[in-house]
N, C-alpha and C. Protein backbone atom coordinates (compact mmCIF):
# COMPACT_ATOMS: atom_id res chain seq x y z
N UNK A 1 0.85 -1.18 0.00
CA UNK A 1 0.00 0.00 0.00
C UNK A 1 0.89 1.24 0.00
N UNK A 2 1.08 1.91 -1.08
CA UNK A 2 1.33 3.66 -0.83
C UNK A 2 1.33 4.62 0.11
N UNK A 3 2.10 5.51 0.46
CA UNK A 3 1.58 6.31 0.93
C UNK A 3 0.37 6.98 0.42
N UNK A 4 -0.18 8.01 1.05
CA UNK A 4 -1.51 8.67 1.01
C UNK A 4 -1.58 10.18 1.12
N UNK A 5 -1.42 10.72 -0.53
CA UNK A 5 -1.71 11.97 -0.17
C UNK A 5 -2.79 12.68 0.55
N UNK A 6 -2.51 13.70 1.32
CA UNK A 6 -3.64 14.01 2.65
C UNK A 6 -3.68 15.49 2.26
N UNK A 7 -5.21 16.74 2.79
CA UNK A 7 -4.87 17.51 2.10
C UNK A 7 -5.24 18.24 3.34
N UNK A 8 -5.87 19.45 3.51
CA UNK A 8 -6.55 20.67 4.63
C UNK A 8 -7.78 19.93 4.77
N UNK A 9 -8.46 19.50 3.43
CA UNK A 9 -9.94 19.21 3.48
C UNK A 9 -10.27 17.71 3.57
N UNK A 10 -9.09 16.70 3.48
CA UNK A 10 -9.30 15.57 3.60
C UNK A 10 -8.79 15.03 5.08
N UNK A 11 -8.01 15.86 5.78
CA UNK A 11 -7.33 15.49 6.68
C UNK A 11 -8.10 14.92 8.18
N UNK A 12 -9.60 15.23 8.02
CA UNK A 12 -10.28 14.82 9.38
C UNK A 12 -10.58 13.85 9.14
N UNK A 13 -11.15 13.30 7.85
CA UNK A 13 -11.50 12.33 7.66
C UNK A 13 -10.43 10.85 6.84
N UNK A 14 -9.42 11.31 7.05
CA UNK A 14 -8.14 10.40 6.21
C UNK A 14 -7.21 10.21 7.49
N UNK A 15 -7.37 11.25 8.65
CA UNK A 15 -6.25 11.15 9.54
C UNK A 15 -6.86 10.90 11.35
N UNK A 16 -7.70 12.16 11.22
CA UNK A 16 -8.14 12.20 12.95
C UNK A 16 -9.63 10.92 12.60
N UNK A 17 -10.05 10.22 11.61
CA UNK A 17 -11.19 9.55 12.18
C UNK A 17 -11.02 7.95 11.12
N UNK A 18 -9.35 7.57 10.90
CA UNK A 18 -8.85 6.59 10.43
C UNK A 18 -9.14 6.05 12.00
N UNK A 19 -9.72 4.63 10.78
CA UNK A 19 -9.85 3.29 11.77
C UNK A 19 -8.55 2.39 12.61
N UNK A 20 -7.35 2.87 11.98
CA UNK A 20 -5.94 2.78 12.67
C UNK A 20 -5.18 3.47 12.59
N UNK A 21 -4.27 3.29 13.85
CA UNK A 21 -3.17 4.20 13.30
C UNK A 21 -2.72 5.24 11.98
N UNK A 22 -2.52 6.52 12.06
CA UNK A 22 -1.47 6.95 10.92
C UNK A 22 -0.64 7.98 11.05
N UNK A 23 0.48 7.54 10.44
CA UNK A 23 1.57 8.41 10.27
C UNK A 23 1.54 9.31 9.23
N UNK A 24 1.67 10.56 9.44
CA UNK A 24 1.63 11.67 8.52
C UNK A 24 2.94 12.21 8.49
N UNK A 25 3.75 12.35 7.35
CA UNK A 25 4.48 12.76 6.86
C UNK A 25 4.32 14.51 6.24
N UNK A 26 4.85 15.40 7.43
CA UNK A 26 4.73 17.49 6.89
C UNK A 26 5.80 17.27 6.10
N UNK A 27 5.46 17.50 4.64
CA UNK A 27 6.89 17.74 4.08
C UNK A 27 6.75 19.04 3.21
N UNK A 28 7.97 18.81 1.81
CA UNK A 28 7.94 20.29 0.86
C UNK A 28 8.33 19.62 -0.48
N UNK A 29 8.09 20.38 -1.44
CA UNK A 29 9.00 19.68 -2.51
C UNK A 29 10.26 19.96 -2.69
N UNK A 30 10.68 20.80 -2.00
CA UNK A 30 11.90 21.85 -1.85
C UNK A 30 12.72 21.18 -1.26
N UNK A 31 12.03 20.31 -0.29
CA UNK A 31 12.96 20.40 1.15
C UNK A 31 13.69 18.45 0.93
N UNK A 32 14.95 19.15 1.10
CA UNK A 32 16.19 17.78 0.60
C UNK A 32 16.00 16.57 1.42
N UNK A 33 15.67 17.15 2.91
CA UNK A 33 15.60 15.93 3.67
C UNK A 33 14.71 15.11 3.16
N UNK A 34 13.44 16.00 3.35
CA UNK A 34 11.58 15.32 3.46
C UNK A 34 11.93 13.88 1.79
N UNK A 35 12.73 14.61 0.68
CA UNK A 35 13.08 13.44 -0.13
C UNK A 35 13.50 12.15 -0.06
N UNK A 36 14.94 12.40 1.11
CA UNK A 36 15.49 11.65 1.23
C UNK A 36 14.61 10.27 2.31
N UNK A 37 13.60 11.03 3.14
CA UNK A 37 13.41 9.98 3.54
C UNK A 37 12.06 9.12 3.00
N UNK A 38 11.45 9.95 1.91
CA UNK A 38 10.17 9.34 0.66
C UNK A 38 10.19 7.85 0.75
N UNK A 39 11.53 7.26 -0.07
CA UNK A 39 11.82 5.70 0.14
C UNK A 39 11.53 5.03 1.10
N UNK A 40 11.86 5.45 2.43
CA UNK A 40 11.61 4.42 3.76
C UNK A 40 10.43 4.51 4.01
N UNK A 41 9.41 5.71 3.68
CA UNK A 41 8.16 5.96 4.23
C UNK A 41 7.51 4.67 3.15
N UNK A 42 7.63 4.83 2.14
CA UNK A 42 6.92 4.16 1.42
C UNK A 42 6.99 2.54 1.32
N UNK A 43 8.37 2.12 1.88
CA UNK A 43 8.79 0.64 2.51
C UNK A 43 7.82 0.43 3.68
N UNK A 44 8.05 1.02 4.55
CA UNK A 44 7.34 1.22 5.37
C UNK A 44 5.84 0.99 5.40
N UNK A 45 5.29 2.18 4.76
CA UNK A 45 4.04 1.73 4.31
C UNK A 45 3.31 0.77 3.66
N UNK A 46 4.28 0.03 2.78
CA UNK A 46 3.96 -1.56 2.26
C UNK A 46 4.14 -2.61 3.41
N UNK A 47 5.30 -2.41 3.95
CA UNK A 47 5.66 -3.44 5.28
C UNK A 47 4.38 -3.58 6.16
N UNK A 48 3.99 -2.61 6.55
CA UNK A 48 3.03 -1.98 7.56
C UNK A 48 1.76 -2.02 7.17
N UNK A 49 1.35 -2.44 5.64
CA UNK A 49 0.05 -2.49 5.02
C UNK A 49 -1.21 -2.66 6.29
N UNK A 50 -2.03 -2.61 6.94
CA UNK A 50 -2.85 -2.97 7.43
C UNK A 50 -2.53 -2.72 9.10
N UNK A 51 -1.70 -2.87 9.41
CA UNK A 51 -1.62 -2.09 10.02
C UNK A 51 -1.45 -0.38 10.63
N UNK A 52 -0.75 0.07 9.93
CA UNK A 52 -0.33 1.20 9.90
C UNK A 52 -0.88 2.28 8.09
N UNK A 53 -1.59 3.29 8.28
CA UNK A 53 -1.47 4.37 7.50
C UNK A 53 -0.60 5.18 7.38
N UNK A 54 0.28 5.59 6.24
CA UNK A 54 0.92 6.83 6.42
C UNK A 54 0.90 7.55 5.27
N UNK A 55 0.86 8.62 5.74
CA UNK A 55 -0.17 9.83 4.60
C UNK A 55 1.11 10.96 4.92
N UNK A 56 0.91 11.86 3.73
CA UNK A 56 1.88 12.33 3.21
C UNK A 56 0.92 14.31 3.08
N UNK A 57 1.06 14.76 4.14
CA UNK A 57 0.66 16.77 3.89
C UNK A 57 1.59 17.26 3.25
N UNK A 58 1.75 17.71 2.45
CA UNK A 58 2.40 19.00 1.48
C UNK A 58 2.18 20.46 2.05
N UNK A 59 3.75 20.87 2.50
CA UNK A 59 3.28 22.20 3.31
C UNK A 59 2.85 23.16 2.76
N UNK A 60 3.24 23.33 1.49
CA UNK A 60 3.20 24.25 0.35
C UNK A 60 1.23 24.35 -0.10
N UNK A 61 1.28 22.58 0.07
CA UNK A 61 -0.20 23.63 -1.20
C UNK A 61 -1.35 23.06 0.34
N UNK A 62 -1.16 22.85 1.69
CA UNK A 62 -1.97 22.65 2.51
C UNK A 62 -1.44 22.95 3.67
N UNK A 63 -1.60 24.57 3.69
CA UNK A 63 -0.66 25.04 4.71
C UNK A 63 -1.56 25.18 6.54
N UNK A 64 -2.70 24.79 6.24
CA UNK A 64 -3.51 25.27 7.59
C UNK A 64 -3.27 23.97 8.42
N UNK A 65 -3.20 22.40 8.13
CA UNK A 65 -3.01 21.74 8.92
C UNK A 65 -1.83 21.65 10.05
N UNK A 66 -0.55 21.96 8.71
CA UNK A 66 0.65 21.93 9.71
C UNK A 66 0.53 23.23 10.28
N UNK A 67 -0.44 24.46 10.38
CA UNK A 67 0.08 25.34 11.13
C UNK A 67 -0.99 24.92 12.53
N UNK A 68 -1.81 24.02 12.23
CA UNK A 68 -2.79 23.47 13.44
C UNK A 68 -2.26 22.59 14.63
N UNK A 69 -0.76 22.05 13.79
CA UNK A 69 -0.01 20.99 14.88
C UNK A 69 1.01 21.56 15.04
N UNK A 70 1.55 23.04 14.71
CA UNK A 70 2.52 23.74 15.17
C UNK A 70 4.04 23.40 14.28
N UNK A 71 3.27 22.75 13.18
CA UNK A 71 4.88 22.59 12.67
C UNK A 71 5.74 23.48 12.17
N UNK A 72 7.01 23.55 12.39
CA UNK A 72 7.61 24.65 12.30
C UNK A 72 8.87 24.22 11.29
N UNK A 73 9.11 22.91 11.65
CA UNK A 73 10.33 22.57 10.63
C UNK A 73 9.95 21.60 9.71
N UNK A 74 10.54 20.86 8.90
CA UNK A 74 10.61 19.35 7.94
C UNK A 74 11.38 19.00 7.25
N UNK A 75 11.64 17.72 7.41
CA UNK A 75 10.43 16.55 7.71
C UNK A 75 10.03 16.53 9.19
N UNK A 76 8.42 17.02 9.02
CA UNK A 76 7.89 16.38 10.58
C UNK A 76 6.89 15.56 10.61
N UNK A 77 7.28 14.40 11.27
CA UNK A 77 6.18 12.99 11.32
C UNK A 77 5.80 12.85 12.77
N UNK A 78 4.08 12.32 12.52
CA UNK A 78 3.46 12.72 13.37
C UNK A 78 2.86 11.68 13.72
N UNK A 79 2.70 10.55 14.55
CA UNK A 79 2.09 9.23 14.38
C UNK A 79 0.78 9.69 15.24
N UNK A 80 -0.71 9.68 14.44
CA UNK A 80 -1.74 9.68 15.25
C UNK A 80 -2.55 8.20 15.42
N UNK A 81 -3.12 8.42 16.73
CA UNK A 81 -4.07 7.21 17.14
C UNK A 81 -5.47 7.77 18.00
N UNK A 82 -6.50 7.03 17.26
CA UNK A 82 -7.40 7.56 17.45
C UNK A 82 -7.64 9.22 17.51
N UNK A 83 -7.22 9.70 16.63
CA UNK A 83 -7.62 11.32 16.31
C UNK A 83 -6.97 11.98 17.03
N UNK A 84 -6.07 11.09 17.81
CA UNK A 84 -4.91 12.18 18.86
C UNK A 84 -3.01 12.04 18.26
N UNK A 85 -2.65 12.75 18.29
CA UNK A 85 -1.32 12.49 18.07
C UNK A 85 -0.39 12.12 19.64
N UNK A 86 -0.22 10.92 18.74
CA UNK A 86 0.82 9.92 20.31
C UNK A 86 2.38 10.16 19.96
N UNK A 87 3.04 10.76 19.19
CA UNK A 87 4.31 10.80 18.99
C UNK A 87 4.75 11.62 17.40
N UNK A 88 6.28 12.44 17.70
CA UNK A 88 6.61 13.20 16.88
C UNK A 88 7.60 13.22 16.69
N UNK A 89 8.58 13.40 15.55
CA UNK A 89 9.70 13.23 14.63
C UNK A 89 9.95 14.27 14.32
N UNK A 90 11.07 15.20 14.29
CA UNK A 90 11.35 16.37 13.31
C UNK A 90 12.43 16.02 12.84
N UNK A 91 12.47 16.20 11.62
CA UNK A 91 14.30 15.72 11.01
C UNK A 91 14.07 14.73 10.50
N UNK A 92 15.71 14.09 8.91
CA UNK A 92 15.33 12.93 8.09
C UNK A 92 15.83 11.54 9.04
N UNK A 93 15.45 10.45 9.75
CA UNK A 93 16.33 9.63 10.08
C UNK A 93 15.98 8.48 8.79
N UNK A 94 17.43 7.27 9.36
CA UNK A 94 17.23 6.27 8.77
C UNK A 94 16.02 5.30 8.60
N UNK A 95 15.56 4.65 7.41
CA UNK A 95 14.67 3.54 7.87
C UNK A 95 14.41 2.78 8.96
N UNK A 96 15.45 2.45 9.57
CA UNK A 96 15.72 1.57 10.67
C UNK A 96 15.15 2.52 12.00
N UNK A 97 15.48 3.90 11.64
CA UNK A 97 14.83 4.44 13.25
C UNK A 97 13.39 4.89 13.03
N UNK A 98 13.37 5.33 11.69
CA UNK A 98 11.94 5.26 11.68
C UNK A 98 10.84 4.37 12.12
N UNK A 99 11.29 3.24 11.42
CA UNK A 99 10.56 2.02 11.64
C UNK A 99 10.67 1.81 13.52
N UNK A 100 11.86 1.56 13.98
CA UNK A 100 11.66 1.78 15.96
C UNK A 100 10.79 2.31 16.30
N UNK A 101 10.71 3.90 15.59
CA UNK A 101 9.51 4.28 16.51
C UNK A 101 8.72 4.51 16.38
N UNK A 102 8.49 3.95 15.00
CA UNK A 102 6.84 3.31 14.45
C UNK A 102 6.43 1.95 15.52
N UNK A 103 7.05 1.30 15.65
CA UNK A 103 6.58 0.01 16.21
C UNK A 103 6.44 0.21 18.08
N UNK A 104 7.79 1.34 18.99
CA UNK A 104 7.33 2.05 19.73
C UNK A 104 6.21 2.70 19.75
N UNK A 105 5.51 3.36 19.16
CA UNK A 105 4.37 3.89 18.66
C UNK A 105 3.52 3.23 19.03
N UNK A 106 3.31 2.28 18.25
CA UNK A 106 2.15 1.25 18.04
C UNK A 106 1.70 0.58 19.28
């Protein structure tokens, strides 16, 4: 399964009232890190099929969400559960730590 583009207007219903877990990915098209870590998100997101969602905000063209969770830098990942956010990431890490504290998370 893909990631999931998420938008201002899809985001209550794709993120705060998903039936599991999801990880949202604030990124840019600009921004070198948020690239570098595209690949693992999307491993990730196949690995994680059914369990885990992870959806992908664009700061650029859906700027009211990340200013609703205060994001200030990116890449910032945001793992929500049940319509609350349980944990947060700023910065690119490796697959390997991503995935830790995805499964911490969980």
């Amino acid at each position: 399964m893909a990631t999931k583009a998420v938008s201002d207007e899809s985001f209550e219903s794709d993120v705060i009232n998903a039936s599991g877990p999801v990880l949202v990915d604030f990124w840019a098209e600009w921004c070198g890190p948020c690239k570098q870590i595209a690949p693992a998100l999307e491993e990730i997101s196949d690995e994680l099929a059914g369990e885990l969602t992870v959806a992908k905000v664009n700061i650029d063209d859906h700027p009211m969400t990340p200013g609703k969770y205060g994001v200030r830098g990116i890449p910032t990942m945001m793992i929500f559960k049940d319509g609350q956010v349980v944990s947060t990431k700023i910065g690119a890490m490796a697959k390997g730590k991503i995935s830790e504290w995805v499964k911490e998370s969980l």
